[in-house]
Protein backbone atom coordinates (compact mmCIF):
# COMPACT_ATOMS: atom_id res chain seq x y z
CA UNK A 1 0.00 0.00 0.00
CA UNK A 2 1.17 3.69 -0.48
CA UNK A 3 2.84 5.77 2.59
CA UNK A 4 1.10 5.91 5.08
CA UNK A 5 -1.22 3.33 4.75
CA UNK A 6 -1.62 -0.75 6.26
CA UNK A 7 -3.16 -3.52 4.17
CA UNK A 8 -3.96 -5.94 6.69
CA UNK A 9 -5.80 -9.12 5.79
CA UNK A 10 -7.84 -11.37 8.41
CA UNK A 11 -8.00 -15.13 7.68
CA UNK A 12 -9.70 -17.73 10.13
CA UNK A 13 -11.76 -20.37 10.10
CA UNK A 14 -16.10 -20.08 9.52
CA UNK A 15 -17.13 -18.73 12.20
CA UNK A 16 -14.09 -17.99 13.99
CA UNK A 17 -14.75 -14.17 14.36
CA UNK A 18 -13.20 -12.73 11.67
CA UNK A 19 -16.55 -10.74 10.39
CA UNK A 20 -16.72 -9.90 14.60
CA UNK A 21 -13.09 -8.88 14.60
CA UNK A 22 -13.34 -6.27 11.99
CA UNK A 23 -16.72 -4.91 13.67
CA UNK A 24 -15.55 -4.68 16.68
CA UNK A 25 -12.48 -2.18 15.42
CA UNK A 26 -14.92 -0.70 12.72
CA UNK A 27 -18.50 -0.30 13.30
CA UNK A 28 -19.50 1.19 10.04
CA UNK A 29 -17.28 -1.86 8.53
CA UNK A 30 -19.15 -3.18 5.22
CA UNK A 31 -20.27 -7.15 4.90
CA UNK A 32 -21.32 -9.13 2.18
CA UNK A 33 -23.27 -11.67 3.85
CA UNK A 34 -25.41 -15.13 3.01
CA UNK A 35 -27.79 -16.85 4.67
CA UNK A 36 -26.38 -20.93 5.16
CA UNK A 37 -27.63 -24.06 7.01
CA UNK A 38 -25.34 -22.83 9.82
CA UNK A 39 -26.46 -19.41 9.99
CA UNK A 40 -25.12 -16.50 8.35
CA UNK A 41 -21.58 -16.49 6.39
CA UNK A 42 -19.10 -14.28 4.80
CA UNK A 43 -18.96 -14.67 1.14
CA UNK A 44 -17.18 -12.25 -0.70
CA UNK A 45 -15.22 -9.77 2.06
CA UNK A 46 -15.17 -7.19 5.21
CA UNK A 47 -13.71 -4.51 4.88
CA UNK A 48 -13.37 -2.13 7.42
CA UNK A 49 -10.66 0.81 8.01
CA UNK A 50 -9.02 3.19 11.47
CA UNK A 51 -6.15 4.99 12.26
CA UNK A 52 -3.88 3.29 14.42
CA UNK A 53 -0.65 5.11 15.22
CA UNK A 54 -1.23 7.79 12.45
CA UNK A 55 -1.90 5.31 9.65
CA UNK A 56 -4.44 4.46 7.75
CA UNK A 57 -5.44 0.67 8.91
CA UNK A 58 -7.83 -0.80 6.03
CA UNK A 59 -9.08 -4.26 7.27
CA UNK A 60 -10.27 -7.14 4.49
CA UNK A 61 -11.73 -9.94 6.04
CA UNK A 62 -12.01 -13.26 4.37
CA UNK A 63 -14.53 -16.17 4.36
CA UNK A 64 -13.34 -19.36 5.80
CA UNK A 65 -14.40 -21.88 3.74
CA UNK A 66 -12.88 -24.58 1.86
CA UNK A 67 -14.46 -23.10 -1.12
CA UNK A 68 -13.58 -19.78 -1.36
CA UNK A 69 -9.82 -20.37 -1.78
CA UNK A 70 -9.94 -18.08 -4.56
CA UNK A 71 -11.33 -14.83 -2.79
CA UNK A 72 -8.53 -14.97 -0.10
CA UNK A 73 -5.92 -15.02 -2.57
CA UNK A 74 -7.78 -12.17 -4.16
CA UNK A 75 -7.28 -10.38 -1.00
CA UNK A 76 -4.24 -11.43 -0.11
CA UNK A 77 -2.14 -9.75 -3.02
CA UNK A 78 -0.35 -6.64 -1.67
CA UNK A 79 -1.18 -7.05 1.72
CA UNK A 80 1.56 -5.63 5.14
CA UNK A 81 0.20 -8.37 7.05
CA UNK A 82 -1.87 -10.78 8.37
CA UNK A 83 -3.98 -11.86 10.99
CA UNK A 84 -5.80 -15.24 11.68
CA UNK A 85 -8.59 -15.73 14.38
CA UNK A 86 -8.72 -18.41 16.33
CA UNK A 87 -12.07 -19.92 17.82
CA UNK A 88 -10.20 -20.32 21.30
CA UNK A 89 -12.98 -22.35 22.43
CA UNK A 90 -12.05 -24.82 19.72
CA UNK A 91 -8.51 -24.41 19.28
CA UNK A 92 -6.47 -24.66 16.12
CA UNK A 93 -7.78 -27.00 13.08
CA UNK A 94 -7.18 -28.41 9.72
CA UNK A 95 -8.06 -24.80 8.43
CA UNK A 96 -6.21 -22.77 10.76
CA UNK A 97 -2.97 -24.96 10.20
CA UNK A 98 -3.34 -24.89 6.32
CA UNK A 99 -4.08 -20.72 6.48
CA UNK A 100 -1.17 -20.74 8.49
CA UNK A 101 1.52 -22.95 6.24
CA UNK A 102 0.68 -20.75 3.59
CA UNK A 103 0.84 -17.54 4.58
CA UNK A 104 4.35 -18.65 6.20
CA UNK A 105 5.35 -19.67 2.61
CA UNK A 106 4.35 -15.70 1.73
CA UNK A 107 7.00 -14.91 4.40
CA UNK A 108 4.00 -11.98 5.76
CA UNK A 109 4.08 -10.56 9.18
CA UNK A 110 1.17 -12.42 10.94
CA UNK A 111 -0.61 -12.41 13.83
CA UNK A 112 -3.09 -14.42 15.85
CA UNK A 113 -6.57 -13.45 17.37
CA UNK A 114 -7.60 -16.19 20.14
CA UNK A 115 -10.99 -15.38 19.89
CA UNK A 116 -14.24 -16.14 22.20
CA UNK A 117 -11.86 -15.79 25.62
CA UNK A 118 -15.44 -14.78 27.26
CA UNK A 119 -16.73 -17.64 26.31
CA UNK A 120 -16.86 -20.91 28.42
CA UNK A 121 -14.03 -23.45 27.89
CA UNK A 122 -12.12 -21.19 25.93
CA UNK A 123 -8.36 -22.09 26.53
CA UNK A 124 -6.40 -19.50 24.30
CA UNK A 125 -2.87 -21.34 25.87
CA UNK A 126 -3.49 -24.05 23.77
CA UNK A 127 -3.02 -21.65 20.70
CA UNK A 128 0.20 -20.48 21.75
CA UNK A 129 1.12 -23.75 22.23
CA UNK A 130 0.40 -25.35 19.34
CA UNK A 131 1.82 -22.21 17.44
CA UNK A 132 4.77 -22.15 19.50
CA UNK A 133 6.91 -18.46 19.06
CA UNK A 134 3.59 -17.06 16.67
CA UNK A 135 2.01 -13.87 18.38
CA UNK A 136 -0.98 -14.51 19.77
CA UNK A 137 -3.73 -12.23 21.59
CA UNK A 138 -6.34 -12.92 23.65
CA UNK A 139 -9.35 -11.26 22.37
CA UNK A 140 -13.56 -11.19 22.48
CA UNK A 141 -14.72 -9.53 19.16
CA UNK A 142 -18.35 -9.74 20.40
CA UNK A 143 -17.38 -7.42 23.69
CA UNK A 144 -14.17 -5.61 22.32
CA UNK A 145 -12.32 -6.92 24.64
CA UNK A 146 -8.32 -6.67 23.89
CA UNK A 147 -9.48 -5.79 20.40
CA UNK A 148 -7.80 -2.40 19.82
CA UNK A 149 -5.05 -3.04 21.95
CA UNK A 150 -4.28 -6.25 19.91
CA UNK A 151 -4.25 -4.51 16.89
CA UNK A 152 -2.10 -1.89 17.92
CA UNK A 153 0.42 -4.72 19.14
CA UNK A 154 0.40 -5.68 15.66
CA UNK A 155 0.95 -2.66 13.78
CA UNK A 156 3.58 -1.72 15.64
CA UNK A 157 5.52 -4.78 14.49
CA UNK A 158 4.68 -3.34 11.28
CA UNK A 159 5.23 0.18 11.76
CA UNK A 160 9.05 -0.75 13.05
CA UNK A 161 9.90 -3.14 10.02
């Protein structure tokens, strides 16, 4: 992106968050939305955009099925970083690991949400453990909590590179 200015892409698995996460930081954030068996879904992108530490922050969130390969790397081209969510009540899976190996073959600065902390049984140590020397934050996108201050723990690490 131009001076200035963070593209920052969030990846996760369905219903990790991600749509959450972007709300949380943006509340005039757009969705494009569809109606499934398991409730509503992301199907084409968030986007949602703040200053954080004088720069323009514009937020793309993905959707996190199998199917929709093609949309995140769509999104992904030209992006400063990347963050995944985390369901911390359900830890990381086969999606999480696979958005993970590849955006470690795209040598990106990335991040991890462990999201749902508010929410019973969530254990957001296993996270960090099974993505042992990864950044990860405890969050709750649905109450805020640790959103910001996650975010600005990211683009920091950006900011300095």
């Amino acid at each position: 992106m131009a001076e200035g200015r963070l593209k920052i892409v969030v990846f996760g698995s369905f219903n990790a968050g991600k749509s959450s996460f972007i709300q949380a930081l943006d509340p005039g954030s757009r969705h494009i939305e569809a109606t499934s068996k398991e409730g509503a879904t992301t199907v084409a992108f968030d986007f949602g955009r703040l200053q954080v530490r004088g720069r323009a922050v514009y937020l793309f969130g993905t959707p996190g099925q199998e199917r929709f390969e093609f949309v995140r790397e769509i999104l992904a081209r030209g992006m400063d970083g990347a963050i995944i969510v985390v369901d911390a009540t359900r830890g990381v899976d086969a999606m999480t690991r696979h958005l993970y190996d590849r955006l470690k073959e795209l040598e990106v600065p990335l991040a991890f949400m462990a999201n749902k902390c508010d929410c019973p049984g969530a254990a957001p140590g296993t996270i960090s453990r099974d993505l042992p020397g990864e950044m990860v934050h405890p969050i709750s996108a649905r109450n805020g909590e640790n959103v910001y201050a996650a975010l600005d723990a990211f683009v920091a690490t950006l900011v300095a590179r």
